[in-house]
N, C-alpha and C. Protein backbone atom coordinates (compact mmCIF):
# COMPACT_ATOMS: atom_id res chain seq x y z
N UNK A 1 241.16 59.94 12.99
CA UNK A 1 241.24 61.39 12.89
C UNK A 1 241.21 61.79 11.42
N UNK A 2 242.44 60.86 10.67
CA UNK A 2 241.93 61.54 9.23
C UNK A 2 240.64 61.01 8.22
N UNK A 3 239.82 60.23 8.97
CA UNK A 3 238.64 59.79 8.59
C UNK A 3 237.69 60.68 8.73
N UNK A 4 237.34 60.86 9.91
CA UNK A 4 236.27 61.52 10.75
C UNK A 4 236.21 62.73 10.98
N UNK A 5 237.42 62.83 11.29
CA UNK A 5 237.72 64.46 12.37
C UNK A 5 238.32 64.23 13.67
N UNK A 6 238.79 65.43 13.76
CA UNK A 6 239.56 65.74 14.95
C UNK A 6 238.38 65.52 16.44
N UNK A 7 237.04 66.13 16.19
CA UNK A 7 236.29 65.99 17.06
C UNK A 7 235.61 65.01 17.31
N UNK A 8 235.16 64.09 16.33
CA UNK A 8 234.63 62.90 16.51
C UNK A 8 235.90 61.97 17.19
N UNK A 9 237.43 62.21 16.90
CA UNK A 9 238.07 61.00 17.72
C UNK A 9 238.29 61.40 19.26
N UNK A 10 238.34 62.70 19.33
CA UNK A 10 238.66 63.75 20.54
C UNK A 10 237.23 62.54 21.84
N UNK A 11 236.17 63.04 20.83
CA UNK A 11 234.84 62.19 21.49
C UNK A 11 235.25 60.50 22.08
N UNK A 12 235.82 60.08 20.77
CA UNK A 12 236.15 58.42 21.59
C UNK A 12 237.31 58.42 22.38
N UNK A 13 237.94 59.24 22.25
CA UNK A 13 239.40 59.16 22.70
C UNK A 13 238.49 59.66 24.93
N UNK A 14 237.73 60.17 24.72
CA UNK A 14 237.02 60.58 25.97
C UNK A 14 236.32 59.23 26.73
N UNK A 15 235.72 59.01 25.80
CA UNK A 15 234.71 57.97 26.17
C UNK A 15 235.60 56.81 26.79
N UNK A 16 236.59 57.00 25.75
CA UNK A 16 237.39 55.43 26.34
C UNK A 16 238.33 55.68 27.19
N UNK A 17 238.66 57.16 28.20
CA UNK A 17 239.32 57.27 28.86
C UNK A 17 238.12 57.01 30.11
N UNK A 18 237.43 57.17 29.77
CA UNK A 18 235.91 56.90 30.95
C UNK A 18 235.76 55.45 31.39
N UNK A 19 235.77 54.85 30.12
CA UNK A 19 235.65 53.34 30.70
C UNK A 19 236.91 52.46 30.07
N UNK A 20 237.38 52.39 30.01
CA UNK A 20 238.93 51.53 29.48
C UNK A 20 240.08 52.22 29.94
N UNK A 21 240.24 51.76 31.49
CA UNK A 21 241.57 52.36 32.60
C UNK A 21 242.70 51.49 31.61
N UNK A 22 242.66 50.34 31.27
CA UNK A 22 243.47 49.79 30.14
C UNK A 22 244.66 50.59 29.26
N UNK A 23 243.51 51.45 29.02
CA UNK A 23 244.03 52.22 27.03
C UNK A 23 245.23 52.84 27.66
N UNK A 24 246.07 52.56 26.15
CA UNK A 24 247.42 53.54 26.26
C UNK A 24 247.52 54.82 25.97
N UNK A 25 246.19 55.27 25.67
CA UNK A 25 246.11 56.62 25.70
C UNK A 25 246.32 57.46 27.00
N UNK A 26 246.64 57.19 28.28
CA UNK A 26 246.95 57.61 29.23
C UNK A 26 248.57 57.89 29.04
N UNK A 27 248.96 57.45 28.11
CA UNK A 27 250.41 57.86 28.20
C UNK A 27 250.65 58.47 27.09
N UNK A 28 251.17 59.66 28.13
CA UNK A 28 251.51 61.11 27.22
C UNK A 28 252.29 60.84 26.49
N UNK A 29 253.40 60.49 25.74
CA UNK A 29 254.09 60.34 25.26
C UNK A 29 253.39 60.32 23.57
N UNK A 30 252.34 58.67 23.63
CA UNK A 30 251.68 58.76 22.33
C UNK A 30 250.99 59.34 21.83
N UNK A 31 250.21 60.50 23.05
CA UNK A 31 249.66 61.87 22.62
C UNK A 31 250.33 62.46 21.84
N UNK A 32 251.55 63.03 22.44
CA UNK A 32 252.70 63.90 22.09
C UNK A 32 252.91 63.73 20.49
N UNK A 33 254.08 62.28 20.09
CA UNK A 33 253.94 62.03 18.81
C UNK A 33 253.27 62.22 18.09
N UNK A 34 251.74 61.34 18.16
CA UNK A 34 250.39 62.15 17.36
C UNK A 34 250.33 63.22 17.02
N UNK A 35 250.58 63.98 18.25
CA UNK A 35 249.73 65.56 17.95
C UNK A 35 251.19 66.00 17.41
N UNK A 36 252.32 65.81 17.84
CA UNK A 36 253.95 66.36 16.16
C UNK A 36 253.46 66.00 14.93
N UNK A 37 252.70 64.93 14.78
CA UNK A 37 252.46 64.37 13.22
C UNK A 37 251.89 65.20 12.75
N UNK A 38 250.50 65.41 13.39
CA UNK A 38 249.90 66.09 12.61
C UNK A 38 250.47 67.93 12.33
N UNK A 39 250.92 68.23 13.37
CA UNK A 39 251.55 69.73 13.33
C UNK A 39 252.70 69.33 12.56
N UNK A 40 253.70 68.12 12.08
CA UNK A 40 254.57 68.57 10.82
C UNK A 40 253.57 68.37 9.61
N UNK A 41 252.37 68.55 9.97
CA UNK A 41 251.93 67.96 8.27
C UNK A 41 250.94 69.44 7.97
N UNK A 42 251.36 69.84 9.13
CA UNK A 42 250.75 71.32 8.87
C UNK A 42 249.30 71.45 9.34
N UNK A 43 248.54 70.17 10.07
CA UNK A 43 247.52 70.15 10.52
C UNK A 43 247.11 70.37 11.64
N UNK A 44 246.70 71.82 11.84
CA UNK A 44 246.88 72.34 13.32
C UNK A 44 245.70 72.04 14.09
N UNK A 45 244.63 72.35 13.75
CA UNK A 45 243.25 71.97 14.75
C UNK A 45 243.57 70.42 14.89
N UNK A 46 244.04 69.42 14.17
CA UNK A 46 244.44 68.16 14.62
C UNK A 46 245.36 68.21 16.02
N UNK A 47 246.80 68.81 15.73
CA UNK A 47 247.57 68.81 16.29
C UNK A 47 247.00 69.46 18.05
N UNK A 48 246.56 70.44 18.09
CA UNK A 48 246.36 71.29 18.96
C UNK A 48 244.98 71.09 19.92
N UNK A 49 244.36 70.02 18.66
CA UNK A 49 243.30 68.72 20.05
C UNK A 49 243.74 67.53 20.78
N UNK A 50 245.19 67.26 19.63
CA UNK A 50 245.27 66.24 20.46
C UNK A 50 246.20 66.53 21.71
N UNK A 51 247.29 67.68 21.69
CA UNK A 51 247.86 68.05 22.50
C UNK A 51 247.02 69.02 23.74
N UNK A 52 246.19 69.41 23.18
CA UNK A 52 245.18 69.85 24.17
C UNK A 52 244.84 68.56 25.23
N UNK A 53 244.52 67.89 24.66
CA UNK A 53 243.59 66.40 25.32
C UNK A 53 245.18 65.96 26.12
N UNK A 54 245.92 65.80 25.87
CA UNK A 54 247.14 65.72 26.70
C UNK A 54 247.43 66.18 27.91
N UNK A 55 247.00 67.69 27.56
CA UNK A 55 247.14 68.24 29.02
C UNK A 55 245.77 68.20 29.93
N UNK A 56 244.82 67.79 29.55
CA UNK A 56 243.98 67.43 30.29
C UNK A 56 244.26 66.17 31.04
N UNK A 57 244.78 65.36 30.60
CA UNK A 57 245.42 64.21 30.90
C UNK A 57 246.15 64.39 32.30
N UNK A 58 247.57 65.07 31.48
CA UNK A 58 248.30 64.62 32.23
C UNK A 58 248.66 66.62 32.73
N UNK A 59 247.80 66.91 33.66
CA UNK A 59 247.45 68.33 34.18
C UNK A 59 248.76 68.96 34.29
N UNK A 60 249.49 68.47 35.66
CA UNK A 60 250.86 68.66 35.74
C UNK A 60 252.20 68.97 34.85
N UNK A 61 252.26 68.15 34.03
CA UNK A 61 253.64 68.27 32.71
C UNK A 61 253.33 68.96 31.71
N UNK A 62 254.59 69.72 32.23
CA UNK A 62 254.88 71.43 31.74
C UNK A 62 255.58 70.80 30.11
N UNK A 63 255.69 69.55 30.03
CA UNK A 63 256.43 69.13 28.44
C UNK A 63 254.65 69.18 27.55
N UNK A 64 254.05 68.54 27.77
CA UNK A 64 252.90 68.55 27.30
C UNK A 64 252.40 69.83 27.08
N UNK A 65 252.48 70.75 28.15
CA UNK A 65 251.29 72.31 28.03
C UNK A 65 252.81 72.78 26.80
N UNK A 66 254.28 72.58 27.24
CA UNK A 66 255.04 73.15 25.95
C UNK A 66 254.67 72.61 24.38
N UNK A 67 254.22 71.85 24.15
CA UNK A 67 253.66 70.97 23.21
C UNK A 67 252.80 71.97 23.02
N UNK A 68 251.65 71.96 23.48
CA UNK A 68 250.63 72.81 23.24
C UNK A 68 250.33 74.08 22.70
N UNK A 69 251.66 74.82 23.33
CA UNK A 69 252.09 76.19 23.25
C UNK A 69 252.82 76.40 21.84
N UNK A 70 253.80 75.34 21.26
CA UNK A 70 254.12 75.46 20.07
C UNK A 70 253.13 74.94 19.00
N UNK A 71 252.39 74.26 19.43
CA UNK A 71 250.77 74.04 18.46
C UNK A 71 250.37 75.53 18.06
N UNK A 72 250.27 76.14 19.06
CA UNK A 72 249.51 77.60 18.95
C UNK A 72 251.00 78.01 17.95
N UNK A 73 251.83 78.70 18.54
CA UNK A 73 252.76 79.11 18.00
C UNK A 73 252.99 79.15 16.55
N UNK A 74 253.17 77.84 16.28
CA UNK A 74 253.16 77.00 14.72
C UNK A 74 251.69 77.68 14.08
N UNK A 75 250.79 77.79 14.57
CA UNK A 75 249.36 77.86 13.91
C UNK A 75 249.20 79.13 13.49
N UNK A 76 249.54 80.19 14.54
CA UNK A 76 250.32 81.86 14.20
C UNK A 76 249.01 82.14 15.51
N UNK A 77 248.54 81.29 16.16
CA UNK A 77 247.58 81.75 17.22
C UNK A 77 248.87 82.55 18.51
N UNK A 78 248.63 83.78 18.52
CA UNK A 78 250.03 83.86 19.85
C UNK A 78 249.25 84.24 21.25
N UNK A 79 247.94 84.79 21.22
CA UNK A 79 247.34 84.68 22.14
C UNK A 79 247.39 83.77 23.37
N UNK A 80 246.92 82.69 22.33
CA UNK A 80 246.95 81.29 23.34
C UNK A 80 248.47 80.31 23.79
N UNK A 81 249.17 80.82 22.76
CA UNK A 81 250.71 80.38 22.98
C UNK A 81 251.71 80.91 23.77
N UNK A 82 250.31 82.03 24.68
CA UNK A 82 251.40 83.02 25.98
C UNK A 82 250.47 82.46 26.65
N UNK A 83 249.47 82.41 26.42
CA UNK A 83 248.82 81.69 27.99
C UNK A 83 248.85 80.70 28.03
N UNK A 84 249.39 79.46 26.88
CA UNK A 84 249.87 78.14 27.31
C UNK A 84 251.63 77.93 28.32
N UNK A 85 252.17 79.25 27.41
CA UNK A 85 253.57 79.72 28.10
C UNK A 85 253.33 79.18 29.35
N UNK A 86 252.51 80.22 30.03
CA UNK A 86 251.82 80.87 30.96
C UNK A 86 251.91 79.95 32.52
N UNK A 87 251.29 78.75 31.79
CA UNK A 87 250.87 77.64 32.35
C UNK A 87 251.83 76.92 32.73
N UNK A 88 253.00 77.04 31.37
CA UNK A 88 254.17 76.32 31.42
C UNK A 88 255.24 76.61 32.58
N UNK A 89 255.16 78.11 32.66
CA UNK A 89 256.45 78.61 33.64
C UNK A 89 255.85 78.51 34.97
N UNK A 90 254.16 78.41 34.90
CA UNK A 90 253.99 78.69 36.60
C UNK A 90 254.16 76.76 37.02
N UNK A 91 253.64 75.87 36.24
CA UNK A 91 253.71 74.61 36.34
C UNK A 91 255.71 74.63 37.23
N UNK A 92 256.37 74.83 35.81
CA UNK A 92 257.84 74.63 36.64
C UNK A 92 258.35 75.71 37.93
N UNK A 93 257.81 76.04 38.16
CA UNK A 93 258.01 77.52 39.28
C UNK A 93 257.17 76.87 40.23
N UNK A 94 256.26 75.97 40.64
CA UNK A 94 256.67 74.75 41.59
C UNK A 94 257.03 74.09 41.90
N UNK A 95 258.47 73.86 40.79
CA UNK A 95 259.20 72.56 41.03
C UNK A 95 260.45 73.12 42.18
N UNK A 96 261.44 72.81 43.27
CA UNK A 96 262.36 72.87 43.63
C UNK A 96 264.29 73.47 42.80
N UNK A 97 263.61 72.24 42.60
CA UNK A 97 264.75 71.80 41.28
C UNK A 97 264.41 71.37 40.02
N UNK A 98 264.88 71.48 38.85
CA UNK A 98 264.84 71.66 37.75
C UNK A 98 265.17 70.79 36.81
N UNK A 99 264.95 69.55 35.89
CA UNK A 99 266.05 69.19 35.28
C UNK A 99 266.47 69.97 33.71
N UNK A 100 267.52 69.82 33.31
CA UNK A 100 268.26 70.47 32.00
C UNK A 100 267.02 70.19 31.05
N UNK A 101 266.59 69.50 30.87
CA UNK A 101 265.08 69.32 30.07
C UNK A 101 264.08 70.62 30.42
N UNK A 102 263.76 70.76 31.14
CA UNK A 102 262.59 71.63 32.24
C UNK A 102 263.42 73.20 31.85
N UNK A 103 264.48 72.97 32.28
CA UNK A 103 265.32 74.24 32.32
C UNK A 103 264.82 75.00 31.02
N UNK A 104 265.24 73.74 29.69
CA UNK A 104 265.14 74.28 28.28
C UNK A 104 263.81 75.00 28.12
N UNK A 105 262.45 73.98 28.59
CA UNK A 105 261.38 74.35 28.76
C UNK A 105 260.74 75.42 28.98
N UNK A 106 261.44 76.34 30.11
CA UNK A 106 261.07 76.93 31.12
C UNK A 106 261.42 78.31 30.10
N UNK A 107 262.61 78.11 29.50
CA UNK A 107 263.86 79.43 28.26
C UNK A 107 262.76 79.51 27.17
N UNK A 108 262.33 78.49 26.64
CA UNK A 108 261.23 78.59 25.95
C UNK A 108 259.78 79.48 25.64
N UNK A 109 259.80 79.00 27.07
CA UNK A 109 257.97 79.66 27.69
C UNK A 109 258.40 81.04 27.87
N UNK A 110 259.72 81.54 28.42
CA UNK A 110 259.81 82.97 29.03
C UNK A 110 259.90 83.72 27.37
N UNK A 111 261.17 82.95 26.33
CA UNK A 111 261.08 83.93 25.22
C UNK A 111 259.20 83.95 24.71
N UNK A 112 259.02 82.93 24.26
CA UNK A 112 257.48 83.39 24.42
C UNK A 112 256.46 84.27 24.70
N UNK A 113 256.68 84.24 26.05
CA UNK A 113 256.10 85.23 26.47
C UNK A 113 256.27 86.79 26.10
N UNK A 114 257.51 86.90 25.90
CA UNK A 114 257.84 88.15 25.38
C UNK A 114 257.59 88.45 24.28
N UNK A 115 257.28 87.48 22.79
CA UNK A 115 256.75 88.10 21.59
C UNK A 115 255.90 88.73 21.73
């Protein structure tokens, strides 16, 4: 990424989710980290592809689309950081039950929404 670009790795990071069921890029987690690195280093189109590509991933987890949403946030994009909200509260507003994690999540996405 800091070679190339954000879009040229976005590209392999695709390709090899196509053919290498292997790669640990299926786990959100090392998305996640990545895409914090680059958003504490102030590098947002980094940050906000790779957390993008996350939630493509992993569709479901409302921690990931929150990831996403503070990408925007952090970047001063607020447009997209209510409709990542967005995503976030309707994702947990199918869940039953909640955990204290999700809960925080959920307090998050709603102040959000309201800026």
């Amino acid at each position: 990424i800091r070679k190339k670009g954000i879009r040229e790795a976005l590209d392999i990071v695709h390709n090899s989710l196509e053919n290498d069921s292997s790669s640990n890029i299926v786990q959100g987690f090392v998305l996640n980290t990545l895409g914090y690195t680059f958003l504490n280093e102030k590098k947002y189109e980094e940050a906000i592809g790779i957390f993008k590509l996350n939630t493509e991933i992993h569709t479901e987890d409302a921690n990931f689309f929150d990831s996403l949403a503070e990408g925007y946030e952090v970047s001063g994009d607020k447009e997209n950081m209510k409709k990542i909200s967005g995503i976030v509260t309707e994702l947990l507003n199918k869940k039953t039950t909640l955990t204290v994690a999700e809960k925080s999540l959920k307090e998050t996405a709603e102040k959000r929404l309201k800026n």
